[in-house]
N, C-alpha and C. Protein backbone atom coordinates (compact mmCIF):
# COMPACT_ATOMS: atom_id res chain seq x y z
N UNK A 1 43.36 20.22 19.60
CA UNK A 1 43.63 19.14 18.68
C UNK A 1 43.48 19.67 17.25
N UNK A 2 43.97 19.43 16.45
CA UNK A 2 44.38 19.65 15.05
C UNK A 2 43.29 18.69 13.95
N UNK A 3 42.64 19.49 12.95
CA UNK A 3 41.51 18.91 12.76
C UNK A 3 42.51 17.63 11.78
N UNK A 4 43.62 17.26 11.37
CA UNK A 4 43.96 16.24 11.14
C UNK A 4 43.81 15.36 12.32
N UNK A 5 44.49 15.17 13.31
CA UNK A 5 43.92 14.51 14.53
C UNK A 5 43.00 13.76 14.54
N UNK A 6 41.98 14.79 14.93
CA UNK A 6 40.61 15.25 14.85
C UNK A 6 39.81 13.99 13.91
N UNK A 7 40.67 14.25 12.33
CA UNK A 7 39.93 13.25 11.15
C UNK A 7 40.12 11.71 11.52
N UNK A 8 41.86 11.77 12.05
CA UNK A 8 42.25 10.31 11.81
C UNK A 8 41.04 9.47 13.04
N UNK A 9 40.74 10.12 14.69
CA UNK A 9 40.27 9.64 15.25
C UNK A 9 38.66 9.14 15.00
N UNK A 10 38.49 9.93 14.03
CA UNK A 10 37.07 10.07 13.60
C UNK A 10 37.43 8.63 12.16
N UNK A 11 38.36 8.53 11.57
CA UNK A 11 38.58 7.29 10.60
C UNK A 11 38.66 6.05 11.31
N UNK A 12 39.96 6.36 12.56
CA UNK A 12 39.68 4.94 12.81
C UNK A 12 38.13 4.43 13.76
N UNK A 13 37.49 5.42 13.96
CA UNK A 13 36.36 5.15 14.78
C UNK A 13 35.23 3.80 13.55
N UNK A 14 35.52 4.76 12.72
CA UNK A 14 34.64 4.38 11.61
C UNK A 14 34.82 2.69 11.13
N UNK A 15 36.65 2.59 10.66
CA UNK A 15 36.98 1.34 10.87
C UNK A 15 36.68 0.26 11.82
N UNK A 16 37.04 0.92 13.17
CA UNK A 16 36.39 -0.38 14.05
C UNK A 16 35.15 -0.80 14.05
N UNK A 17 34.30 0.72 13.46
CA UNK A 17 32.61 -0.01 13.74
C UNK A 17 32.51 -1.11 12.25
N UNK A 18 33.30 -0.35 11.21
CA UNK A 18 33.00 -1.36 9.92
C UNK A 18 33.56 -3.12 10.49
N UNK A 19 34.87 -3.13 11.19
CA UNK A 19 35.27 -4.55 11.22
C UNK A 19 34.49 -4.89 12.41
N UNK A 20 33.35 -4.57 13.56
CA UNK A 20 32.88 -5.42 14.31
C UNK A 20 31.21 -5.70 13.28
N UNK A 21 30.77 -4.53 12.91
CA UNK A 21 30.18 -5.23 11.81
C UNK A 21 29.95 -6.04 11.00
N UNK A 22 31.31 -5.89 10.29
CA UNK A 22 31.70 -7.11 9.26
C UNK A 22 31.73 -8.50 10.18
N UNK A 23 32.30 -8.61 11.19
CA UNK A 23 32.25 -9.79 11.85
C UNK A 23 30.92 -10.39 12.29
N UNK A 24 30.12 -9.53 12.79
CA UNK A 24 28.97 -10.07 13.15
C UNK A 24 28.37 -10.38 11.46
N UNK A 25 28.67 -9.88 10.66
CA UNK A 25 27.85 -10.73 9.59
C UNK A 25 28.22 -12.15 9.04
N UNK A 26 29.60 -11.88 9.21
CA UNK A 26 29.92 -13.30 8.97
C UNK A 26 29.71 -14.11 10.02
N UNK A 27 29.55 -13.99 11.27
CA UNK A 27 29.10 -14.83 11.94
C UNK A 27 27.92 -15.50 11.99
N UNK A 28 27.15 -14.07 11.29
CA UNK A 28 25.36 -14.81 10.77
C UNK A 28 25.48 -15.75 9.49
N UNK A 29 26.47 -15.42 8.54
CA UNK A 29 26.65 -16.32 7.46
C UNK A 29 26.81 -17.50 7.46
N UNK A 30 27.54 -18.18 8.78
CA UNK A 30 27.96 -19.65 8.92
C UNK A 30 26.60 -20.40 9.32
N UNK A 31 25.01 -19.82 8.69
CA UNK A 31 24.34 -20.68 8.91
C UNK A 31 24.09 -22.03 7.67
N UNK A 32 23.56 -22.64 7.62
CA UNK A 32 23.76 -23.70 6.34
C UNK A 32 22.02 -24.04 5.94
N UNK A 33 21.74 -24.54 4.78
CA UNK A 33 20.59 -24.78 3.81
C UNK A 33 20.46 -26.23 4.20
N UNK A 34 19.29 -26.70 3.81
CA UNK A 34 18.52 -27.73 3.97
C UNK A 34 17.41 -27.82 3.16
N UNK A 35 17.67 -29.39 2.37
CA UNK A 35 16.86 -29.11 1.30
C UNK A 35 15.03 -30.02 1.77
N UNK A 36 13.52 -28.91 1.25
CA UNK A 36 12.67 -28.86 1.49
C UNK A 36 12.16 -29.13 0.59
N UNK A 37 10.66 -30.08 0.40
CA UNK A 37 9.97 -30.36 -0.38
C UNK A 37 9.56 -29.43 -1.63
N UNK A 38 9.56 -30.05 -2.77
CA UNK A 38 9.66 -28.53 -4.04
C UNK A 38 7.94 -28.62 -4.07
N UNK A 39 7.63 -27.47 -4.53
CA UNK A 39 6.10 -27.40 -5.26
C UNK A 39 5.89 -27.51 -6.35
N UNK A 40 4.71 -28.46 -6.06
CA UNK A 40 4.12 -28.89 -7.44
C UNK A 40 4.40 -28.84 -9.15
N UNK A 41 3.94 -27.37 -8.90
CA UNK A 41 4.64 -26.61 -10.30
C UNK A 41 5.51 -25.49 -10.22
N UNK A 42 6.55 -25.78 -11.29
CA UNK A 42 8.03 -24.96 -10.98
C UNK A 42 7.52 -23.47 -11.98
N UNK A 43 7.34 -22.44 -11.19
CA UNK A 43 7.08 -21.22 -11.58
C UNK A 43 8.52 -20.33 -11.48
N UNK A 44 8.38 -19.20 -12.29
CA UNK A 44 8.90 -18.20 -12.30
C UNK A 44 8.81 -16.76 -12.36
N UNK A 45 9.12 -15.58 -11.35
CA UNK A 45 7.96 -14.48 -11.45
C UNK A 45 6.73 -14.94 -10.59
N UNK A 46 6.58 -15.33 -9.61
CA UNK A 46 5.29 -16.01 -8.92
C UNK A 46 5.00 -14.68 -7.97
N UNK A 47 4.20 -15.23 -7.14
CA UNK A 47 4.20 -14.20 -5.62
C UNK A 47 3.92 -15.08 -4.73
N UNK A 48 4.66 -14.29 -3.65
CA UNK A 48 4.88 -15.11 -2.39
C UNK A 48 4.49 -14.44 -1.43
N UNK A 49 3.78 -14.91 -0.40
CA UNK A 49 3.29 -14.69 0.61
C UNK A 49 3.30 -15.28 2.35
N UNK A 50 3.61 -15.03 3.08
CA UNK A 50 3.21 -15.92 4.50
C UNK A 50 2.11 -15.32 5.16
N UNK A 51 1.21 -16.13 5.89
CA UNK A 51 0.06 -15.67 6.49
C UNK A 51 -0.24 -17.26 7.46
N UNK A 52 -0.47 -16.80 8.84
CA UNK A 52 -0.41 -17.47 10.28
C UNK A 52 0.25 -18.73 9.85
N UNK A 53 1.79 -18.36 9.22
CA UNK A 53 2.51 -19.39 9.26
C UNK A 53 3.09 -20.23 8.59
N UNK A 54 2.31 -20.44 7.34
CA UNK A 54 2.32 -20.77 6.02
C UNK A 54 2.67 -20.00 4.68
N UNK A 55 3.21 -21.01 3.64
CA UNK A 55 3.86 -19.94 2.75
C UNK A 55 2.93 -20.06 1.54
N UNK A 56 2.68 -19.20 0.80
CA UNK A 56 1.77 -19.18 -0.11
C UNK A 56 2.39 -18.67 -1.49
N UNK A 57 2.81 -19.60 -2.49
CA UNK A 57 2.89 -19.25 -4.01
C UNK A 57 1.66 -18.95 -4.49
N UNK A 58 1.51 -18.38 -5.71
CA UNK A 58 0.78 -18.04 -5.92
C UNK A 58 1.32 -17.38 -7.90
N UNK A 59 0.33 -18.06 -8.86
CA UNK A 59 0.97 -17.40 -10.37
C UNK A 59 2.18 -17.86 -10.78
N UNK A 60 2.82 -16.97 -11.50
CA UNK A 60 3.86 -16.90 -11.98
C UNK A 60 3.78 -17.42 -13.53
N UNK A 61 4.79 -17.97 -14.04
CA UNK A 61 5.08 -17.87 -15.29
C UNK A 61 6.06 -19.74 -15.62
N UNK A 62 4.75 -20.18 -15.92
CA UNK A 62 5.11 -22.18 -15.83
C UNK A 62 6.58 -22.25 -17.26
N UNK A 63 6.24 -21.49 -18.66
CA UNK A 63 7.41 -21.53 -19.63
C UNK A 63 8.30 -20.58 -19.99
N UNK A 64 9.29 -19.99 -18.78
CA UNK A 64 10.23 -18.78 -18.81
C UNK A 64 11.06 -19.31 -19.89
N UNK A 65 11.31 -18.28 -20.76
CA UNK A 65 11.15 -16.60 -20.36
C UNK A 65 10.02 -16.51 -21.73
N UNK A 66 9.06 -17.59 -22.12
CA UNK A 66 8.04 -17.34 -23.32
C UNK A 66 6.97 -16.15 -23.03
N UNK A 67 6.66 -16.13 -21.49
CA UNK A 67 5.73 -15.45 -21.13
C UNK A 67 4.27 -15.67 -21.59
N UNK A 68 4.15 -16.78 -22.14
CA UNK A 68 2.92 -17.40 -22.79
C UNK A 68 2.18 -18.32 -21.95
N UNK A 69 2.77 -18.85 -21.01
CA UNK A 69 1.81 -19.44 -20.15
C UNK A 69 1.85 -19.01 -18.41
N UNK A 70 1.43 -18.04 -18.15
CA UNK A 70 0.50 -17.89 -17.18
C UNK A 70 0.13 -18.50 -16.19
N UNK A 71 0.53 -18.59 -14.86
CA UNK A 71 -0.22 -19.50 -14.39
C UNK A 71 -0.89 -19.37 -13.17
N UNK A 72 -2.05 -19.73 -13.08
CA UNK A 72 -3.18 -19.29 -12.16
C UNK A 72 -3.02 -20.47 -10.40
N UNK A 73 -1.74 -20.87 -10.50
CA UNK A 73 -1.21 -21.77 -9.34
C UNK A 73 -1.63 -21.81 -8.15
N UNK A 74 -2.51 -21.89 -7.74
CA UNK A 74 -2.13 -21.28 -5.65
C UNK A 74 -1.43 -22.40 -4.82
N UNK A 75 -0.48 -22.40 -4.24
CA UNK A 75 0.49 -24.04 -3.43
C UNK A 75 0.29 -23.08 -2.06
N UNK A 76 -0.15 -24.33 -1.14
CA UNK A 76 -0.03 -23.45 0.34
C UNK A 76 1.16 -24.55 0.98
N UNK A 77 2.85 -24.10 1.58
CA UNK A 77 3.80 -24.58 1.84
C UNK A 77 3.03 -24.77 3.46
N UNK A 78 3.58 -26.15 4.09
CA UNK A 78 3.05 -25.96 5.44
C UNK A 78 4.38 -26.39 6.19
N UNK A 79 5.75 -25.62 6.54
CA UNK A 79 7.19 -25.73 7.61
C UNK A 79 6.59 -27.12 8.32
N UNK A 80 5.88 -27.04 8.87
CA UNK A 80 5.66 -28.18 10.17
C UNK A 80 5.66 -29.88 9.39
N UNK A 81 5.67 -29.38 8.27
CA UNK A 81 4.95 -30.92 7.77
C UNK A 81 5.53 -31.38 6.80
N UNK A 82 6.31 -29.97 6.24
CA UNK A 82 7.04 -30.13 5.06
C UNK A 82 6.49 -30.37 3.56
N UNK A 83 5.13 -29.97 3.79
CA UNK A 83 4.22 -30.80 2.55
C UNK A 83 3.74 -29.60 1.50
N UNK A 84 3.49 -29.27 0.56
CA UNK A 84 2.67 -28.37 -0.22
C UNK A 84 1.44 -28.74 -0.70
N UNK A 85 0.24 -28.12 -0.71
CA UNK A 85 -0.99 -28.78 -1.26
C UNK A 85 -1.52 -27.36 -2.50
N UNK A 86 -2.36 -28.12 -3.07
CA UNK A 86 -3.13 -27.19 -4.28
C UNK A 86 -4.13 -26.39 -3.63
N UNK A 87 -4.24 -25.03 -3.50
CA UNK A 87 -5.17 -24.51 -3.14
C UNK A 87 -6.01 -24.01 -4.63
N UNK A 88 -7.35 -23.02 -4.09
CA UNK A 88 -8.70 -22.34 -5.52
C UNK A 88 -7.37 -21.40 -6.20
N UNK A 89 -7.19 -21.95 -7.47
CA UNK A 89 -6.86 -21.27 -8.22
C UNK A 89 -6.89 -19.34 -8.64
N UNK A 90 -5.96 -18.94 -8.48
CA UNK A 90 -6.32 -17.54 -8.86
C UNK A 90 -7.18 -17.32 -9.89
N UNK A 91 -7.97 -16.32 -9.96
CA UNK A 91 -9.15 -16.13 -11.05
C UNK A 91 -8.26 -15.47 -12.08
N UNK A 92 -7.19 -14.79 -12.34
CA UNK A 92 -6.74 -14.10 -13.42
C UNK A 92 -5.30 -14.80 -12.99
N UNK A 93 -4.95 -15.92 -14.19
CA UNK A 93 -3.44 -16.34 -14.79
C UNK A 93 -2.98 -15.03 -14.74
N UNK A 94 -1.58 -15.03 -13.90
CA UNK A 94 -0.74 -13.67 -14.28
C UNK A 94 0.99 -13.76 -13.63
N UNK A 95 1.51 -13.01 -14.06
CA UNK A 95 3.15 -13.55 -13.47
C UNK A 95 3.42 -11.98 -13.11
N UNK A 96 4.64 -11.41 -12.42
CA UNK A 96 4.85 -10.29 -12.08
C UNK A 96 4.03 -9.35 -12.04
N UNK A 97 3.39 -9.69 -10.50
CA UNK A 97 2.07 -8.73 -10.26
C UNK A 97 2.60 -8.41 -8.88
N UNK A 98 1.77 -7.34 -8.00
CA UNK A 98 1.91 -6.78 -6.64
C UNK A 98 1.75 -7.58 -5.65
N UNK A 99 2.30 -8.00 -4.42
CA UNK A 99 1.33 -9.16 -3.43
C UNK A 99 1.58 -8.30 -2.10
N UNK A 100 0.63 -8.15 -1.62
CA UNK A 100 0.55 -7.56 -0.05
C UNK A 100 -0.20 -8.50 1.09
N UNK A 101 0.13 -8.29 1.75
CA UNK A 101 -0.70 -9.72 2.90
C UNK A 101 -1.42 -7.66 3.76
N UNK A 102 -2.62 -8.03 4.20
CA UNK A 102 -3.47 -7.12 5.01
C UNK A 102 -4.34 -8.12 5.63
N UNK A 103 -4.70 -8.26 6.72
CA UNK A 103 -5.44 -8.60 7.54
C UNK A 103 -6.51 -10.07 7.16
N UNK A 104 -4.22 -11.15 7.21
CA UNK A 104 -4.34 -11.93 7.12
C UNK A 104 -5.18 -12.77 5.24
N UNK A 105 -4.97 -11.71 4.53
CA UNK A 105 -5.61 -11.76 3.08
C UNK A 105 -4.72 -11.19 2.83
N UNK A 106 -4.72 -12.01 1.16
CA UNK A 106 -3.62 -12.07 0.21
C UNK A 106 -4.23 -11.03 -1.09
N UNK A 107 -3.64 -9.73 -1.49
CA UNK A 107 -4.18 -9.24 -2.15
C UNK A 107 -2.83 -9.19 -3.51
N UNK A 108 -3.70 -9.46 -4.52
CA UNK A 108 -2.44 -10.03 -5.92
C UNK A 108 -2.90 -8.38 -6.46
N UNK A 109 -1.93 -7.77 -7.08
CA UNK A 109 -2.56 -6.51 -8.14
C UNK A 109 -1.85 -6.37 -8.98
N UNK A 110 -2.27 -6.47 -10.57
CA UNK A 110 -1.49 -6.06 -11.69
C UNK A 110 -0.92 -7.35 -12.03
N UNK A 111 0.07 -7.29 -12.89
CA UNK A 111 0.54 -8.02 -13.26
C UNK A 111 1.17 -8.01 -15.17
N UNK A 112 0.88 -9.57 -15.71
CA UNK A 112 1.18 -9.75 -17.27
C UNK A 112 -0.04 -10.90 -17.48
N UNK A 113 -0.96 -11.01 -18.02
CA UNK A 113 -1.75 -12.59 -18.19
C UNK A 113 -0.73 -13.13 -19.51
N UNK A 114 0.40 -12.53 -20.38
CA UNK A 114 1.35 -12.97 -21.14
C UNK A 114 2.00 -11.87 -22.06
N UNK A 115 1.92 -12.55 -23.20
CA UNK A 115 2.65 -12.02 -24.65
C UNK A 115 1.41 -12.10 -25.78
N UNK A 116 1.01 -10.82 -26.22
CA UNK A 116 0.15 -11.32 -27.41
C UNK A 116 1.11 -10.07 -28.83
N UNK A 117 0.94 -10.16 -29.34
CA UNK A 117 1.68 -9.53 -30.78
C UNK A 117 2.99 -9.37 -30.37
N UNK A 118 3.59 -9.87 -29.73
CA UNK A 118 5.26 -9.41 -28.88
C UNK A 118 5.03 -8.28 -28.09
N UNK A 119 3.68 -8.01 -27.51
CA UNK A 119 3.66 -7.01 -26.32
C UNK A 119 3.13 -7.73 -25.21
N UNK A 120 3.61 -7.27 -24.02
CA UNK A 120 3.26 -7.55 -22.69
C UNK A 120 1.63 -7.28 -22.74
N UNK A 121 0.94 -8.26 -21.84
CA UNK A 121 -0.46 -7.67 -21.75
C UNK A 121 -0.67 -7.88 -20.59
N UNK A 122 -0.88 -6.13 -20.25
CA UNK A 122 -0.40 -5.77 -18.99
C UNK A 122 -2.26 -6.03 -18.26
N UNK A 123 -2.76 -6.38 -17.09
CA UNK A 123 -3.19 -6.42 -16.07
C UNK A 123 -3.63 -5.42 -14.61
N UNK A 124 -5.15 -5.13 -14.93
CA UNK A 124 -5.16 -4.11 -13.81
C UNK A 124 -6.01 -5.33 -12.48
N UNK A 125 -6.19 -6.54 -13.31
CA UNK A 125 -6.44 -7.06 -12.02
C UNK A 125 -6.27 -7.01 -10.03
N UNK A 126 -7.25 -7.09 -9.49
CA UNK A 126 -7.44 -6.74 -7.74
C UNK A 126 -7.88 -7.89 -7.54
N UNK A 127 -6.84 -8.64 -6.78
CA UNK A 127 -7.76 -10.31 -6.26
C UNK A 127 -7.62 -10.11 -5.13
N UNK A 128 -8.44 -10.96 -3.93
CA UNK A 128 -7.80 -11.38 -3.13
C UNK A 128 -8.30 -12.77 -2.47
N UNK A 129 -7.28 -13.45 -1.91
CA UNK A 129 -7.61 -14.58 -1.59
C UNK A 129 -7.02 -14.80 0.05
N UNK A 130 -8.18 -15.63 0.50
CA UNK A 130 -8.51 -15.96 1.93
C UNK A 130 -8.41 -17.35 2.70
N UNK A 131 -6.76 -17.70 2.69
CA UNK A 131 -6.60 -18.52 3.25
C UNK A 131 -7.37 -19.81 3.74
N UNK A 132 -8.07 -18.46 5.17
CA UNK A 132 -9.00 -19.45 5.85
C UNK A 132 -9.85 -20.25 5.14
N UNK A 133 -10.83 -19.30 4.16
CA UNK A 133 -11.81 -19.82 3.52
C UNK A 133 -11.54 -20.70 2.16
N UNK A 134 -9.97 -20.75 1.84
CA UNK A 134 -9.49 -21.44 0.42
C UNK A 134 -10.21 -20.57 -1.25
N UNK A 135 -10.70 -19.17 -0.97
CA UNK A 135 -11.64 -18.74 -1.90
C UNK A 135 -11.03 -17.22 -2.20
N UNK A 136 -11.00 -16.76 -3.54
CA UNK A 136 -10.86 -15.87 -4.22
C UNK A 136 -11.95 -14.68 -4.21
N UNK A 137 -11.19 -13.62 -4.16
CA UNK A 137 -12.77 -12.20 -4.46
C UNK A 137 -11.92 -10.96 -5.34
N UNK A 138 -13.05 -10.71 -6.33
CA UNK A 138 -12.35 -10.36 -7.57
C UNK A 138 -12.45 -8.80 -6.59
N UNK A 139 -11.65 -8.07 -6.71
CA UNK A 139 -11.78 -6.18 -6.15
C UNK A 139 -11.62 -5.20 -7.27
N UNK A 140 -11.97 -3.91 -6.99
CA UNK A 140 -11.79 -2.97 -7.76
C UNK A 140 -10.63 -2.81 -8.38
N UNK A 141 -10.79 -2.88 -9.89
CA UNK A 141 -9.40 -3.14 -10.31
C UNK A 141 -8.38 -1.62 -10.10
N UNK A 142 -7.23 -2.09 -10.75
CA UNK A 142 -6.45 -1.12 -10.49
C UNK A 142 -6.32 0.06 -11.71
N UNK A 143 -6.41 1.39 -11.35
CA UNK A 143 -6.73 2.50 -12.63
C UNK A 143 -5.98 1.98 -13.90
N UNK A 144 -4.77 1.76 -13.28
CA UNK A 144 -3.70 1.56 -14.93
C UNK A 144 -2.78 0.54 -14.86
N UNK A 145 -3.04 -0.32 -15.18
CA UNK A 145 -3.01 -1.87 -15.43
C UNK A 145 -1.24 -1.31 -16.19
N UNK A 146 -0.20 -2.51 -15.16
CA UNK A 146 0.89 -2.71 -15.28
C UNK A 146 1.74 -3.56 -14.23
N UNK A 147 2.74 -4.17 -14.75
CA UNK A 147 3.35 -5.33 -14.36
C UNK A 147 4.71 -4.86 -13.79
N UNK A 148 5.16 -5.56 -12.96
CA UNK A 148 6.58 -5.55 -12.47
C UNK A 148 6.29 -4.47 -11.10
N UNK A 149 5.13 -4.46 -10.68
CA UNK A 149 5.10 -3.28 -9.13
C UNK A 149 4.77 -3.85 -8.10
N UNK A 150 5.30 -3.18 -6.75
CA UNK A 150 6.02 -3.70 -5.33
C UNK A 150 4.19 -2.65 -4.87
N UNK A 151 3.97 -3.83 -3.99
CA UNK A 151 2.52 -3.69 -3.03
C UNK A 151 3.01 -3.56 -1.81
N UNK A 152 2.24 -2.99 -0.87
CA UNK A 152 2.90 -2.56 0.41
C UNK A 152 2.28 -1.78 1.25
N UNK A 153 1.66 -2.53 2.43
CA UNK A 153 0.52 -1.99 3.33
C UNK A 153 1.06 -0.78 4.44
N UNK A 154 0.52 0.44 4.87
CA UNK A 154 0.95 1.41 5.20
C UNK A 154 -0.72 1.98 5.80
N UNK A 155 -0.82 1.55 7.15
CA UNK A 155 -1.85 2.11 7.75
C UNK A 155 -2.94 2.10 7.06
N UNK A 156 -3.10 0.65 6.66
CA UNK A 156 -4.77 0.07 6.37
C UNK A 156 -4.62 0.45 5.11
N UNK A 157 -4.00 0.63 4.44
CA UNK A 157 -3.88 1.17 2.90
C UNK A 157 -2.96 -0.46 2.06
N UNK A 158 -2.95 0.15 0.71
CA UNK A 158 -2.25 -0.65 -0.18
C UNK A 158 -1.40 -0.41 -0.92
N UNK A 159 -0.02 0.24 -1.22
CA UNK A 159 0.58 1.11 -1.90
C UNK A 159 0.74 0.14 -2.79
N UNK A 160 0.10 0.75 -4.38
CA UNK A 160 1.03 -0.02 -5.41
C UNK A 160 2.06 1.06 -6.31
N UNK A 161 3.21 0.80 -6.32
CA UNK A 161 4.00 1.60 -7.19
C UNK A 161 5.34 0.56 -8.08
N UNK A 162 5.77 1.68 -8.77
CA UNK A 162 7.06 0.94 -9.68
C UNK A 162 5.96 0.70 -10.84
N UNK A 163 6.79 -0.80 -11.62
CA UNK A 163 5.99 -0.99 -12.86
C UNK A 163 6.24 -0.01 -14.16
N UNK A 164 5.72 -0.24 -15.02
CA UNK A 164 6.41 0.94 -16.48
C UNK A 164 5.86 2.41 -16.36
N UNK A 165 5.42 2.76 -15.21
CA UNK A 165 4.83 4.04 -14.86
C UNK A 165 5.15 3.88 -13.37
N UNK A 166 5.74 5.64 -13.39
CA UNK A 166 6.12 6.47 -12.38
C UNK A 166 4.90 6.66 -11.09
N UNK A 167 3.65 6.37 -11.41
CA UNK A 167 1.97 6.88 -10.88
C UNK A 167 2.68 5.85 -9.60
N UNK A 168 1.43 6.39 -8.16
CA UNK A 168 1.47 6.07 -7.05
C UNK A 168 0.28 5.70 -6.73
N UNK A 169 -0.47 4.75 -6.67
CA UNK A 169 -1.82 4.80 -6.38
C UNK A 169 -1.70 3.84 -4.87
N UNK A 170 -3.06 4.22 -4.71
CA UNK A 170 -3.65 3.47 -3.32
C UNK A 170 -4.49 3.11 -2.96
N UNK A 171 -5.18 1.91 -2.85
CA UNK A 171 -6.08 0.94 -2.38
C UNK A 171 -6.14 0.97 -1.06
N UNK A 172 -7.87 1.25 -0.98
CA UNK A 172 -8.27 1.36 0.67
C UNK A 172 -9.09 -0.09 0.74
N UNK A 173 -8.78 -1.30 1.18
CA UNK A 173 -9.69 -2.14 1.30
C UNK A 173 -11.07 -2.02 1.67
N UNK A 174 -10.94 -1.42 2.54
CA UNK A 174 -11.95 -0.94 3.80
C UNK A 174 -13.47 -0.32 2.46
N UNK A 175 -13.09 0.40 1.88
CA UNK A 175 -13.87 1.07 1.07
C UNK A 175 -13.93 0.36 -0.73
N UNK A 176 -12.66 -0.39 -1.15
CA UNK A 176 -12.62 -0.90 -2.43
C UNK A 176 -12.63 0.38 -3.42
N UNK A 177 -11.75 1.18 -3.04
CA UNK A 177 -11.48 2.04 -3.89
C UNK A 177 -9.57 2.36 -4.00
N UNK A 178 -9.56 3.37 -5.15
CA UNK A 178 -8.19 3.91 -5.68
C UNK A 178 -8.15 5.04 -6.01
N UNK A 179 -7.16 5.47 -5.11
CA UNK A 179 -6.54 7.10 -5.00
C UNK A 179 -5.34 7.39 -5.84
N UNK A 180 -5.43 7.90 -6.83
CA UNK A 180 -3.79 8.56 -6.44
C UNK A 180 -3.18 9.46 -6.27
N UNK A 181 -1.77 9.04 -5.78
CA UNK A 181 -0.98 10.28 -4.61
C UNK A 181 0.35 10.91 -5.76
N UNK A 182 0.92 11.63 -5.22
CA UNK A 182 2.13 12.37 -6.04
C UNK A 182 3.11 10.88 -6.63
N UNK A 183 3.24 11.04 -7.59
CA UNK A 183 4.47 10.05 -8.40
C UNK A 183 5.62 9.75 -7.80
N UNK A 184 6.51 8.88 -8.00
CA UNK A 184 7.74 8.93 -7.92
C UNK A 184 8.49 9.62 -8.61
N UNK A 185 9.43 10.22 -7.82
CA UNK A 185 10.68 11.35 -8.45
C UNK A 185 11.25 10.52 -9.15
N UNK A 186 11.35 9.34 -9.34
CA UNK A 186 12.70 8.94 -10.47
C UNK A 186 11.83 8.13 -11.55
N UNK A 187 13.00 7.65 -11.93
CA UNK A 187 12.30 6.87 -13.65
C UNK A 187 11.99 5.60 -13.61
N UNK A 188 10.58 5.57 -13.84
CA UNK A 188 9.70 4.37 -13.73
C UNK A 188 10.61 2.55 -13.76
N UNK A 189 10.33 1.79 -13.00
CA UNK A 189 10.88 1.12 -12.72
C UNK A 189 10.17 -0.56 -12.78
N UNK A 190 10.63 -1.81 -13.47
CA UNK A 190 10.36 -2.86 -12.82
C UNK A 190 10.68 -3.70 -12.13
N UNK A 191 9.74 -4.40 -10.98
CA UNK A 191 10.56 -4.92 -9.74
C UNK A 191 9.67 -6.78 -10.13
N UNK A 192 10.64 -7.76 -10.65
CA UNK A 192 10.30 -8.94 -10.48
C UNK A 192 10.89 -9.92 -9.56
């Protein structure tokens, strides 16, 4: 066979897998929305969480895009009931911060508490809050306080990265400490 051959069978292979693909997505698409009780207070930049079931806001930013008010929110969403209630307030007002769920605890890191001289004031805050118990625990903060970074549990660990620095650090609950590991290869990034 002739590596033209050869290509076309290898193109149209490719095609059929793209159009049964494409079909199965649109087939997932024809699902439809339904509108659900709003929370309390309309945030922006918040963090979100689920834990045994429930959805958990948490912060965010009550007068976008001023960045001046802060807000220390906690709403626990409950599917079954359709209802939202006020949970203990976060101890540090903050909007675009890290959120990782670990063992069933909500751990917030970093963040903005706002705008003071037209600069961001960036946040090395470590919370975490415990569902069960409705209660906050302040943790070892984070080395270098910055906003806009993606949290992310990886074998009992806490990865925080992104944010206006390239740095990789890591939170061991277990111990309440911070490591850090080799940087990211590319150019520092924010994720809201």
């Amino acid at each position: 066979m002739s590596k033209g051959v050869v290509l076309l069978f290898v193109l149209l292979f490719l095609t059929s897998l793209c159009i049964i693909v494409t079909k199965s997505v649109w087939a997932a698409s024809g699902n439809s929305w339904s509108s659900k009780a709003p929370m309390h207070e309309a945030r922006s930049l918040l963090g979100v969480a689920v834990v045994n079931g429930k959805i958990y806001a948490i912060g965010g930013v009550t007068e976008s895009p001023s960045w001046v008010q802060c807000a220390g929110t906690t709403e626990e969403y409950d599917p079954a009931t359709d209802k939202w209630i006020f949970k203990m307030p976060m101890p540090t007002p903050r909007a675009s911060f890290g959120m990782a769920v670990y063992q069933n605890k909500i751990y917030c890191i970093g963040g903005t508490t706002g705008v003071e001289n037209a600069q961001y004031v960036l946040s090395g805050a470590n919370e975490v809050y415990d569902p069960a118990t409705d209660t906050w625990e302040t943790k070892a903060s984070m080395p270098t306080p910055r906003m806009g970074v993606e949290a992310s549990v990886v074998d009992g660990k806490i990865y925080v990265v992104g944010g206006d620095s390239s740095e990789n650090l890591v939170y061991d609950p277990a111990t309440d400490t911070w490591t850090t590991k080799k940087p990211m290869p590319v150019t520092p990034r924010i994720y809201s």
